[in-house]
N, C-alpha and C. Protein backbone atom coordinates (compact mmCIF):
# COMPACT_ATOMS: atom_id res chain seq x y z
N UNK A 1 14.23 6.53 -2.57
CA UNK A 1 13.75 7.66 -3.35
C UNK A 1 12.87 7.17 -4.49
N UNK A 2 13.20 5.79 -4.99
CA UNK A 2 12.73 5.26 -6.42
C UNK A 2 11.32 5.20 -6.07
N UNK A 3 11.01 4.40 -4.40
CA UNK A 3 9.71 3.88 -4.04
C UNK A 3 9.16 5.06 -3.89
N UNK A 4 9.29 5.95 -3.15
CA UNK A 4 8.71 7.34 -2.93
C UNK A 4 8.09 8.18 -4.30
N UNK A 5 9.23 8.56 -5.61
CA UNK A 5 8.60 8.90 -6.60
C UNK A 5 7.74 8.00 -7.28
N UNK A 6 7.54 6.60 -7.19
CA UNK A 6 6.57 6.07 -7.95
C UNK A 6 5.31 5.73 -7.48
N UNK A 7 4.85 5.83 -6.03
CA UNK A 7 3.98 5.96 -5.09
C UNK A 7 3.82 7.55 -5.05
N UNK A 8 4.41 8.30 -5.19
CA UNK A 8 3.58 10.04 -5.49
C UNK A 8 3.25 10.07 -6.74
N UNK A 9 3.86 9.87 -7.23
CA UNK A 9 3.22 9.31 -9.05
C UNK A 9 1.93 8.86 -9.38
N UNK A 10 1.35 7.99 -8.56
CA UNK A 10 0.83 6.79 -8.98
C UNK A 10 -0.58 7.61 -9.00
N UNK A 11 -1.07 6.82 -9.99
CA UNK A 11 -2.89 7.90 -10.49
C UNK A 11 -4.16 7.15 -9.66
N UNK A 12 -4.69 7.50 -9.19
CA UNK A 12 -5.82 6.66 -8.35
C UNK A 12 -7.01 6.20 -9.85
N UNK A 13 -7.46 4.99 -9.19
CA UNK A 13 -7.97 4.53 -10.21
C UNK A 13 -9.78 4.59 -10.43
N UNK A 14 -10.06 5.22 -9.35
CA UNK A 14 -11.24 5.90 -8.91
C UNK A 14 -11.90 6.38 -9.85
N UNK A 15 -13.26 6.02 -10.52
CA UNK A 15 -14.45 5.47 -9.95
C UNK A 15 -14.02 3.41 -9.98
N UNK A 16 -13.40 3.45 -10.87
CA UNK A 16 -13.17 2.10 -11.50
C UNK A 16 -14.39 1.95 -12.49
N UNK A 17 -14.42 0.48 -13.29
CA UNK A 17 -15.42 0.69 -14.47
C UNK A 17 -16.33 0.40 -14.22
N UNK A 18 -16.77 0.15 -13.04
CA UNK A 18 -18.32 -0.64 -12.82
C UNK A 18 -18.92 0.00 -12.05
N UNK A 19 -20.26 0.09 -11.75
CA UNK A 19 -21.08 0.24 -10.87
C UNK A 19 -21.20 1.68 -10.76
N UNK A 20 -22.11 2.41 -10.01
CA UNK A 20 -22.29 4.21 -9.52
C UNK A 20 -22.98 3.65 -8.15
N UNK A 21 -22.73 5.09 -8.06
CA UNK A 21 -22.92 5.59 -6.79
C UNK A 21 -22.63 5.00 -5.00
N UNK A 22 -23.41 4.43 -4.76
CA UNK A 22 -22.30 3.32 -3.15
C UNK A 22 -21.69 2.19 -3.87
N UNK A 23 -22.11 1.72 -5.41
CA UNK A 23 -21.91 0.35 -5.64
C UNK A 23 -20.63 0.15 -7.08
N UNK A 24 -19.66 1.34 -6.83
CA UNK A 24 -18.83 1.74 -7.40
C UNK A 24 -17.60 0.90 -7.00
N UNK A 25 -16.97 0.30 -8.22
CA UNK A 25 -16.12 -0.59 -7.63
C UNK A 25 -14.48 -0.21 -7.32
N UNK A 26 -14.56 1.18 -6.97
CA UNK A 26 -13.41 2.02 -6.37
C UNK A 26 -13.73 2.75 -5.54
N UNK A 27 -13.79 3.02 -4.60
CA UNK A 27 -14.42 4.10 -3.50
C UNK A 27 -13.37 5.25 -3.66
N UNK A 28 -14.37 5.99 -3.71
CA UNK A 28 -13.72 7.45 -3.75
C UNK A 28 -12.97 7.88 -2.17
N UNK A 29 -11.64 6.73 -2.23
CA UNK A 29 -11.05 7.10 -1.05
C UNK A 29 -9.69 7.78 -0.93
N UNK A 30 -9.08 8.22 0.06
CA UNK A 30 -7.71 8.43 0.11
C UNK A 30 -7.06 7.56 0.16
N UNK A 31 -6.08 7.56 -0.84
CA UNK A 31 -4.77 6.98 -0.93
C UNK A 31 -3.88 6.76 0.01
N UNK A 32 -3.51 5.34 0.76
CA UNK A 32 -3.85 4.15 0.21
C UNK A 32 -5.40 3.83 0.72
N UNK A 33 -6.09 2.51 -0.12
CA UNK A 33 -7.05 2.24 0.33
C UNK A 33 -6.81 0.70 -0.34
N UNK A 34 -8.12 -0.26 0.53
CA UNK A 34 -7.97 -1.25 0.30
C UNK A 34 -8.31 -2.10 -0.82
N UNK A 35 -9.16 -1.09 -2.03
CA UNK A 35 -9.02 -1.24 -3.00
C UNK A 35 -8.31 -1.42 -4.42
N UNK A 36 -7.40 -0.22 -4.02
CA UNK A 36 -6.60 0.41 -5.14
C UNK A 36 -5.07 0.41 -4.59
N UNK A 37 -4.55 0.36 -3.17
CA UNK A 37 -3.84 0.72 -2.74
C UNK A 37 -3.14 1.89 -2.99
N UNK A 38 -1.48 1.93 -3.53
CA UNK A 38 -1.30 3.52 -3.94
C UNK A 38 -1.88 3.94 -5.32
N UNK A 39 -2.63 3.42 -6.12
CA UNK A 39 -3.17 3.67 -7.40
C UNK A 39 -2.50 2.85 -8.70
N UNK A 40 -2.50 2.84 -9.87
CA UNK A 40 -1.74 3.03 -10.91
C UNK A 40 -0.58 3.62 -11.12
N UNK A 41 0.53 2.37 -11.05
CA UNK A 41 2.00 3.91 -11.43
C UNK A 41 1.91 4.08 -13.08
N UNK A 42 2.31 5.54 -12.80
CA UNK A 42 2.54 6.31 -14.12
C UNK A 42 3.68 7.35 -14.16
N UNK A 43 4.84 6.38 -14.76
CA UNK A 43 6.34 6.45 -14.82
C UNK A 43 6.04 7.88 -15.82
N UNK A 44 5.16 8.08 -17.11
CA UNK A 44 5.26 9.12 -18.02
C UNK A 44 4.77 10.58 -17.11
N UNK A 45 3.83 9.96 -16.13
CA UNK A 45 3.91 11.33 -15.39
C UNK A 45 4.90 11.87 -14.76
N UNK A 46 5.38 11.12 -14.07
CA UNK A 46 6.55 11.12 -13.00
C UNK A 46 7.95 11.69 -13.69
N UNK A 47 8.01 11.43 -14.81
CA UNK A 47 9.24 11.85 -15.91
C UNK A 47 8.78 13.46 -16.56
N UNK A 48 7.45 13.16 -17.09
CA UNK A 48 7.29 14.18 -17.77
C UNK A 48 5.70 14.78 -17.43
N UNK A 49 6.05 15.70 -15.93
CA UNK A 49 4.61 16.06 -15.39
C UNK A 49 4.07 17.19 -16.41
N UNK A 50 3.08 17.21 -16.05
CA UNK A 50 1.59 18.46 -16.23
C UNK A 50 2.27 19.50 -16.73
N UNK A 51 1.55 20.39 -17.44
CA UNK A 51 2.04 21.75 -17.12
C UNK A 51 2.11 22.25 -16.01
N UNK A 52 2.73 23.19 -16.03
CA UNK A 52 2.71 24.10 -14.51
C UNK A 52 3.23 23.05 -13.30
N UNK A 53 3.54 22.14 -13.84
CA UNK A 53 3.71 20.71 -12.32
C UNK A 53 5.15 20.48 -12.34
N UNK A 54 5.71 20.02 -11.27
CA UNK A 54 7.36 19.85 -11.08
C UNK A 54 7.40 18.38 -10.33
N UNK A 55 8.36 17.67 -10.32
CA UNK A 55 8.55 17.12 -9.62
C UNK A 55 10.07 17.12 -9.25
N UNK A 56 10.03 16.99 -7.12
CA UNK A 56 11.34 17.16 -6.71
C UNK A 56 11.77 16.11 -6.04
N UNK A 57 12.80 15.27 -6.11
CA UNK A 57 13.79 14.28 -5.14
C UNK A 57 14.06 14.72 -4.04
N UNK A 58 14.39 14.61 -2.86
CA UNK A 58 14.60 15.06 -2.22
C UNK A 58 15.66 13.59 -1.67
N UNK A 59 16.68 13.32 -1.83
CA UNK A 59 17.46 11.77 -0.90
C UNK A 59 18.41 12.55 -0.38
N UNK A 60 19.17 11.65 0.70
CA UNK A 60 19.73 12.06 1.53
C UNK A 60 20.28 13.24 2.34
N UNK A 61 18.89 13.54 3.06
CA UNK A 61 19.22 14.50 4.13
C UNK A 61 19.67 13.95 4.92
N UNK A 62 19.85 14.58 6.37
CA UNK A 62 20.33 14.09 7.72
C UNK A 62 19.42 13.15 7.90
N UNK A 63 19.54 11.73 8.14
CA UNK A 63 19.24 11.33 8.95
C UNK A 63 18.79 11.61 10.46
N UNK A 64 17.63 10.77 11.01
CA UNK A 64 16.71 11.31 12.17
C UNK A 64 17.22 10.67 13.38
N UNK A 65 17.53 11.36 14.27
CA UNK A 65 17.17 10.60 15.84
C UNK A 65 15.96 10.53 16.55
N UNK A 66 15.27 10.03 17.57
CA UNK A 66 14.65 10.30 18.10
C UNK A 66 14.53 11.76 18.81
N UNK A 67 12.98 12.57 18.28
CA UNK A 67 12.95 13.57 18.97
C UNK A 67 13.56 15.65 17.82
N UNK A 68 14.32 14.71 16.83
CA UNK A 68 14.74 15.18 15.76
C UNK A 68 14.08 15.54 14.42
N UNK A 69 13.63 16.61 13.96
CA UNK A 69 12.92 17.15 13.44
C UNK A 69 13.30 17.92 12.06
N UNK A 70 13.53 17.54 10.54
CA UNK A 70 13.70 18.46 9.59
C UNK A 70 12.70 18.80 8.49
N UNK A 71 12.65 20.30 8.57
CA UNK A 71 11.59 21.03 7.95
C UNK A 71 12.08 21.79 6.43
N UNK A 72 11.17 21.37 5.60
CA UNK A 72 11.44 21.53 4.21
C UNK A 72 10.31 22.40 3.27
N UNK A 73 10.67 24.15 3.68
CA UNK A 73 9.91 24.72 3.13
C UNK A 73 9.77 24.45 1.52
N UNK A 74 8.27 24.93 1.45
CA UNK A 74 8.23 24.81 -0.77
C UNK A 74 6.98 25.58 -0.71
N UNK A 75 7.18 26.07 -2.13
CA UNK A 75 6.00 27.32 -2.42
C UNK A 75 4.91 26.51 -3.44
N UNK A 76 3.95 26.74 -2.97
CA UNK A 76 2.86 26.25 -4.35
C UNK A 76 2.42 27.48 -4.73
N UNK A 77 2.16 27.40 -5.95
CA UNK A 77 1.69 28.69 -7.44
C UNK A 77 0.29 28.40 -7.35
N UNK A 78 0.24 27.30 -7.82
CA UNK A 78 -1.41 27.52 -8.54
C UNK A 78 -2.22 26.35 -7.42
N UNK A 79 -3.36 26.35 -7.38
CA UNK A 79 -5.07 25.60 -6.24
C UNK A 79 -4.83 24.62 -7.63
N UNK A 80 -3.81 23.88 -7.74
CA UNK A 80 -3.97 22.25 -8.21
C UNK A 80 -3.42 21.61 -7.45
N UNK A 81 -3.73 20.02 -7.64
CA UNK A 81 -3.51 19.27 -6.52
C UNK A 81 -1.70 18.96 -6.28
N UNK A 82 -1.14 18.81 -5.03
CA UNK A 82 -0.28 18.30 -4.71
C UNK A 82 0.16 17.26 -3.93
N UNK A 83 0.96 16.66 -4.06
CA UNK A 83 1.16 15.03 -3.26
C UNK A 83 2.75 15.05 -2.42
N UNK A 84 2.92 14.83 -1.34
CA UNK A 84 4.27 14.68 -0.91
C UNK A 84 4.20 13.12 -0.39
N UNK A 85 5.25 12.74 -0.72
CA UNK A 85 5.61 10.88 0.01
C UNK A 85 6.93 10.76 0.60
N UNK A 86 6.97 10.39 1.67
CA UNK A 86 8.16 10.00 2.14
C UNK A 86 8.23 8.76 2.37
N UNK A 87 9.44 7.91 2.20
CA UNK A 87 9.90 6.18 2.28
C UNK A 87 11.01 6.10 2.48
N UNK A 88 11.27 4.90 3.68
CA UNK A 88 12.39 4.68 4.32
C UNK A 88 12.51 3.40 4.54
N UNK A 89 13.57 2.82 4.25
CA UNK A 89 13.66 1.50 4.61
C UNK A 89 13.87 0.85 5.86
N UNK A 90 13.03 0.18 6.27
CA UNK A 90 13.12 0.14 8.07
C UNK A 90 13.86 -0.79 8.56
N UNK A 91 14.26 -0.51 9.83
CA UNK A 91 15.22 -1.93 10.43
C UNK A 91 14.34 -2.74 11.00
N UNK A 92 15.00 -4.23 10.53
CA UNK A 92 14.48 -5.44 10.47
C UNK A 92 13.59 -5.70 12.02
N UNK A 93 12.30 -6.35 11.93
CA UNK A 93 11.42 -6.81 13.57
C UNK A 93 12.13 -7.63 14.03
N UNK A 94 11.65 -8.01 15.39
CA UNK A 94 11.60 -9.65 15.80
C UNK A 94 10.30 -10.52 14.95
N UNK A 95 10.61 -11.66 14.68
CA UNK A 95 10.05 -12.49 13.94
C UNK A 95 8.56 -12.59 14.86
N UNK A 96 8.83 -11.96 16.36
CA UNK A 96 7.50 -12.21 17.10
C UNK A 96 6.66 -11.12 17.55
N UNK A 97 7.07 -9.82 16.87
CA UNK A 97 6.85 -8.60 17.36
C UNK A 97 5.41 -8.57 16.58
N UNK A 98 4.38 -7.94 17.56
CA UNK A 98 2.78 -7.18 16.97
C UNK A 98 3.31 -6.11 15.91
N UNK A 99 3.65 -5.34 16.45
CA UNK A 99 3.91 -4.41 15.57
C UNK A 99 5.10 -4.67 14.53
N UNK A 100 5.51 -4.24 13.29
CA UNK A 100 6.33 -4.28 12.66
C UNK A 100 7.42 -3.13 12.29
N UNK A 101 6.84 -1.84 12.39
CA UNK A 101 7.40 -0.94 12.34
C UNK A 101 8.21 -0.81 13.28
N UNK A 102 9.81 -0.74 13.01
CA UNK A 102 10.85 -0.61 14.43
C UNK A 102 10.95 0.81 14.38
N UNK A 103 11.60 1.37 13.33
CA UNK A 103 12.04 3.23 13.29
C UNK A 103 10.81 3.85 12.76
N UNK A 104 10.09 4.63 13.87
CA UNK A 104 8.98 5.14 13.25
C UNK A 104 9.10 7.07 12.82
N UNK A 105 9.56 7.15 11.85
CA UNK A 105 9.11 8.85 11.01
C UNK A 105 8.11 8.80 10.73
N UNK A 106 7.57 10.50 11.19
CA UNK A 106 6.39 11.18 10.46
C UNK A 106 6.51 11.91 9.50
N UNK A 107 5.62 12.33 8.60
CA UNK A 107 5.36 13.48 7.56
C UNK A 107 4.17 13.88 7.85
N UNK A 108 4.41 15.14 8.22
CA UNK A 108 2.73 16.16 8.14
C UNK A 108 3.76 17.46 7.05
N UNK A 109 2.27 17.88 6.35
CA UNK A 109 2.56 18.99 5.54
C UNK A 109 1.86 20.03 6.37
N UNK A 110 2.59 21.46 6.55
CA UNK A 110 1.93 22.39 7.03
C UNK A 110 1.86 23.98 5.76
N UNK A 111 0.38 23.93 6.08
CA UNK A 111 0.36 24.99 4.81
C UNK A 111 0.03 26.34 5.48
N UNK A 112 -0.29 27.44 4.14
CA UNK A 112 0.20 28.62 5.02
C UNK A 112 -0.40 29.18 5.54
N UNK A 113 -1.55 28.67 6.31
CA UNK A 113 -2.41 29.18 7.33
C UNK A 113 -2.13 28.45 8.80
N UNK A 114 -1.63 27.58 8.36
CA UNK A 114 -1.13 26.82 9.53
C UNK A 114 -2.14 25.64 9.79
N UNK A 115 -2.36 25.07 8.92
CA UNK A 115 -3.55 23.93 8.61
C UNK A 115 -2.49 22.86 8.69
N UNK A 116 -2.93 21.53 9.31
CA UNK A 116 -1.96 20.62 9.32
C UNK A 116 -2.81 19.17 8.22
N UNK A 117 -1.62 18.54 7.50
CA UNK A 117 -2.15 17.30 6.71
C UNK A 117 -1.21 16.27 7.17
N UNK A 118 -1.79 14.64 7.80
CA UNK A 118 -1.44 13.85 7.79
C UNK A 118 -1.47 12.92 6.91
N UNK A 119 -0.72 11.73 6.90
CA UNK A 119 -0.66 11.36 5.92
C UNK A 119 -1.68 9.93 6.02
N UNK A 120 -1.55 9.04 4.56
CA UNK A 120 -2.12 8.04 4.46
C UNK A 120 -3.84 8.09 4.54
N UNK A 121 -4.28 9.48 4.68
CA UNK A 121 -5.80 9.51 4.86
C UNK A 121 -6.41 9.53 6.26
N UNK A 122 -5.00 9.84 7.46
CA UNK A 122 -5.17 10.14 8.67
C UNK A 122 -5.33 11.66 9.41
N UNK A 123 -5.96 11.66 10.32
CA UNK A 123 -5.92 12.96 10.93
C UNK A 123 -4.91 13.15 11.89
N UNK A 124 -3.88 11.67 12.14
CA UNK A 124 -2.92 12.17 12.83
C UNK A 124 -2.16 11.36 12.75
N UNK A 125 -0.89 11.07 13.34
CA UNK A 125 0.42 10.48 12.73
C UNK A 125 -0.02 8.70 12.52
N UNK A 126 0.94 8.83 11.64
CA UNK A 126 0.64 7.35 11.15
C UNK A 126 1.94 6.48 11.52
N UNK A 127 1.73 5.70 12.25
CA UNK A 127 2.50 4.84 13.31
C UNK A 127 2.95 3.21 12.95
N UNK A 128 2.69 3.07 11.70
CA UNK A 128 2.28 1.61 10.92
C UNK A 128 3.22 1.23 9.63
N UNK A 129 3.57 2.32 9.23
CA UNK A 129 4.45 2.42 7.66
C UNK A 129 5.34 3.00 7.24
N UNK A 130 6.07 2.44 6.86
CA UNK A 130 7.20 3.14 6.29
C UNK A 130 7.60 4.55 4.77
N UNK A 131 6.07 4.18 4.09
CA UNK A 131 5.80 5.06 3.46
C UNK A 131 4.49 5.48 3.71
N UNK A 132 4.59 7.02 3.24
CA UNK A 132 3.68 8.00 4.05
C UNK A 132 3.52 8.97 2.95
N UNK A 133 2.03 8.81 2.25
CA UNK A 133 1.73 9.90 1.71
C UNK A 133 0.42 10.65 1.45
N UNK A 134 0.81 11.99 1.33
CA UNK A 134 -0.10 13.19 1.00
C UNK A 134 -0.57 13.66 0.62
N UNK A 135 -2.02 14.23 -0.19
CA UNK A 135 -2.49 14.72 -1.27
C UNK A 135 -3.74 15.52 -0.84
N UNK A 136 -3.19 16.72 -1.41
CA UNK A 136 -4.08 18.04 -1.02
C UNK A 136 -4.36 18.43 -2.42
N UNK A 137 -6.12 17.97 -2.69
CA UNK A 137 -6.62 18.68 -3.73
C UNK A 137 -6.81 19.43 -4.09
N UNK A 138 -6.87 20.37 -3.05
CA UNK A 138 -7.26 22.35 -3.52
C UNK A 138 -6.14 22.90 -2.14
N UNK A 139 -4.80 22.67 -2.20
CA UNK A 139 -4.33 23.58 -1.48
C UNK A 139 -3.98 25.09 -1.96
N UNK A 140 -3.79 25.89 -1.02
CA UNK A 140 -3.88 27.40 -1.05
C UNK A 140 -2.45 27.47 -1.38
N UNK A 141 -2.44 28.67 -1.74
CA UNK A 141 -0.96 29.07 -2.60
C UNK A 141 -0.53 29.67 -1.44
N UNK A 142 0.81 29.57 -1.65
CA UNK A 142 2.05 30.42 -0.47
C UNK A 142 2.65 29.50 -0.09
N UNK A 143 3.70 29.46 0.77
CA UNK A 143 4.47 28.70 1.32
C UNK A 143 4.25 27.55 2.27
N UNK A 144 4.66 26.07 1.66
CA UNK A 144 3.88 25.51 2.67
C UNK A 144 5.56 24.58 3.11
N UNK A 145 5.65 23.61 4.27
CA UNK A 145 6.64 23.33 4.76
C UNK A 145 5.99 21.93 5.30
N UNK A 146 7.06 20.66 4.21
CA UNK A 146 7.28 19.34 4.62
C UNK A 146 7.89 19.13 5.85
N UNK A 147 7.30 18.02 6.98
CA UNK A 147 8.10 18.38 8.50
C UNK A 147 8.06 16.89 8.27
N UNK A 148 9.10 16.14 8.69
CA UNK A 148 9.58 15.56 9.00
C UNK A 148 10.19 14.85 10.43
N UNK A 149 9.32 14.23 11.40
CA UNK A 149 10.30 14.16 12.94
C UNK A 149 10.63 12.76 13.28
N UNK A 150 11.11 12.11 13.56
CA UNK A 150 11.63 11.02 14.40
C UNK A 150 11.01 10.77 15.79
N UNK A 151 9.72 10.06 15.26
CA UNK A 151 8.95 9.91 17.13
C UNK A 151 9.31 8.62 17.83
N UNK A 152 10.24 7.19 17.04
CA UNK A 152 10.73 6.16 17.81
C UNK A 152 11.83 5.66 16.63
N UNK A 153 12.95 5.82 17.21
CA UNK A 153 14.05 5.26 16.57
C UNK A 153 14.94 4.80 17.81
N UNK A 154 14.17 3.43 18.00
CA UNK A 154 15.69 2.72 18.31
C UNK A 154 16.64 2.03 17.70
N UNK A 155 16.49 2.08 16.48
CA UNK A 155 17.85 1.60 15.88
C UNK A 155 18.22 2.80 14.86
N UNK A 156 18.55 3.90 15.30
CA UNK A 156 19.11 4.84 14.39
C UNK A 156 20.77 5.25 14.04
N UNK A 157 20.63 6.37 13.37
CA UNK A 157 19.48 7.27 12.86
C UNK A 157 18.75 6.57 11.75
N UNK A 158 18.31 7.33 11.05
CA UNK A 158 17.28 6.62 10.34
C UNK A 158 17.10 7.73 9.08
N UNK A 159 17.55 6.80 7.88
CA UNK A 159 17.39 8.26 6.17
C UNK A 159 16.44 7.66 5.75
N UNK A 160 15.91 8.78 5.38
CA UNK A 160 14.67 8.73 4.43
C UNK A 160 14.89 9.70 3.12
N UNK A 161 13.99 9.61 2.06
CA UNK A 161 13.56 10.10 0.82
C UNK A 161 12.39 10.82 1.10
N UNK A 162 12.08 11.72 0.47
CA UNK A 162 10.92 12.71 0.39
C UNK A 162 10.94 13.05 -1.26
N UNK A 163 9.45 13.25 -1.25
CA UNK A 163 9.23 13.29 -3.19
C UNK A 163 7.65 14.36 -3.18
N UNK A 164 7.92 15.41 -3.53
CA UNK A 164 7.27 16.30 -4.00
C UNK A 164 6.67 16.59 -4.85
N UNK A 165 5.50 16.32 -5.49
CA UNK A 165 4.49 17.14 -6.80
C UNK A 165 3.77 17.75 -7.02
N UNK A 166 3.38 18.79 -8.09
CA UNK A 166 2.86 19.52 -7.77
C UNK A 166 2.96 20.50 -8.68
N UNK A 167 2.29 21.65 -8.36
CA UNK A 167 2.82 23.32 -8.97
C UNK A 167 3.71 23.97 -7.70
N UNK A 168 5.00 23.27 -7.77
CA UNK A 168 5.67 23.44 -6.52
C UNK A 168 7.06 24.33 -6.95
N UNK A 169 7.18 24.63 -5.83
CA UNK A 169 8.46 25.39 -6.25
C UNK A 169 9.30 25.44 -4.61
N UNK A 170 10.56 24.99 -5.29
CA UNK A 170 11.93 24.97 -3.65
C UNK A 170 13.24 24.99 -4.40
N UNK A 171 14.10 26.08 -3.30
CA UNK A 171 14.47 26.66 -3.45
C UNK A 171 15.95 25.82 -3.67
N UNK A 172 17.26 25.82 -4.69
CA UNK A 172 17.69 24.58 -4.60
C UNK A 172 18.85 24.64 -3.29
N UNK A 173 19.13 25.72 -2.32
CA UNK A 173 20.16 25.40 -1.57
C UNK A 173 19.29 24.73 -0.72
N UNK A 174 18.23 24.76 -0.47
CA UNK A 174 17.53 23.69 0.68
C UNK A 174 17.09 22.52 0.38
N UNK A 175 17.57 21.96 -1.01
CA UNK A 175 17.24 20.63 -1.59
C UNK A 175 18.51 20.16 -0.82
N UNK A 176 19.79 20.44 -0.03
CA UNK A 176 20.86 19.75 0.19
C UNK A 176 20.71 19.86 1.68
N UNK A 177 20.27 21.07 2.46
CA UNK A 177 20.31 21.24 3.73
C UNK A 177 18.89 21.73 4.48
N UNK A 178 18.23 20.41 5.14
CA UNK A 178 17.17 20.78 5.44
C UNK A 178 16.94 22.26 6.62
N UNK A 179 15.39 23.02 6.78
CA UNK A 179 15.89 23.77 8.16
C UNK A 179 15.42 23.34 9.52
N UNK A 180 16.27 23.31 10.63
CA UNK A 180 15.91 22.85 11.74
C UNK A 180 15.88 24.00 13.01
């Protein structure tokens, strides 16, 4: 949960101090990038957000199986930006494996048109990391819903943390019991 709120926290450091326009020594990219990675943490935000801004914990829900899916409605108020991160600590590779990721969870945010956001600056699931996050600069107000699924867990189940910011609002009996 600790890694999750301080990686949704974290302030991008974008433009950086040098250079304009292509020769800018931060690219105006999504988070992570190979510049900046998750940005600057900023513990005073994370403690004591924005006006109008919340931030929510979300640790120990159910754990995931493969194929297993929990959905975590939340309302946004106001067209300022919001960030969701989820982080899980993964079970250990083989020392000879390509890939590293053994238990792989997704996070897509679905908002209330039915627009889908992947994470990490992808258009579709991200298959590589254990943390996974989101940031919608002008999302639309109404109800939008953190999904959560389990697309390879062979060593499960598998808990994760989810961390919410924003002009957000959820509801607190579903901070304990996700809906499936």
């Amino acid at each position: 949960l600790l890694k999750a709120a301080i990686v949704g926290s974290a302030r991008s450091l974008s433009p950086g101090q040098y250079g304009t326009g292509n020769y800018r020594e931060i690219p105006d990219a999504p988070r992570p990038n190979l510049v900046e990675g998750w940005g600057q943490i900023d513990v005073g935000g994370l403690l004591l957000p924005a006006e109008f801004n919340q931030s929510v914990f979300i640790e120990g829900p159910e754990p995931l199986f493969v194929g297993e899916t929990n959905e975590w409605p939340f309302w946004v108020h106001r067209s300022a930006p919001i960030t969701a991160v989820m982080a899980y600590s993964d079970y250990p590779s083989a020392l000879s494996a390509g890939v590293n990721l053994v238990n792989d969870l997704d996070l897509v945010l679905v908002g209330p048109t039915g627009e889908t956001w992947h994470p990490n600056g992808r258009e579709v699931p991200d298959s590589l990391n254990n943390v996974e996050g989101i940031d919608v600069s002008s999302p639309a107000t109404g109800k939008w819903t953190a999904v959560v699924s389990g697309r390879n867990i062979p060593e499960g189940p598998q808990p994760y943390a989810l961390f919410l910011r924003g002009s957000v609002h959820m509801p607190i009996n579903i901070l304990h019991e996700p809906l499936e």
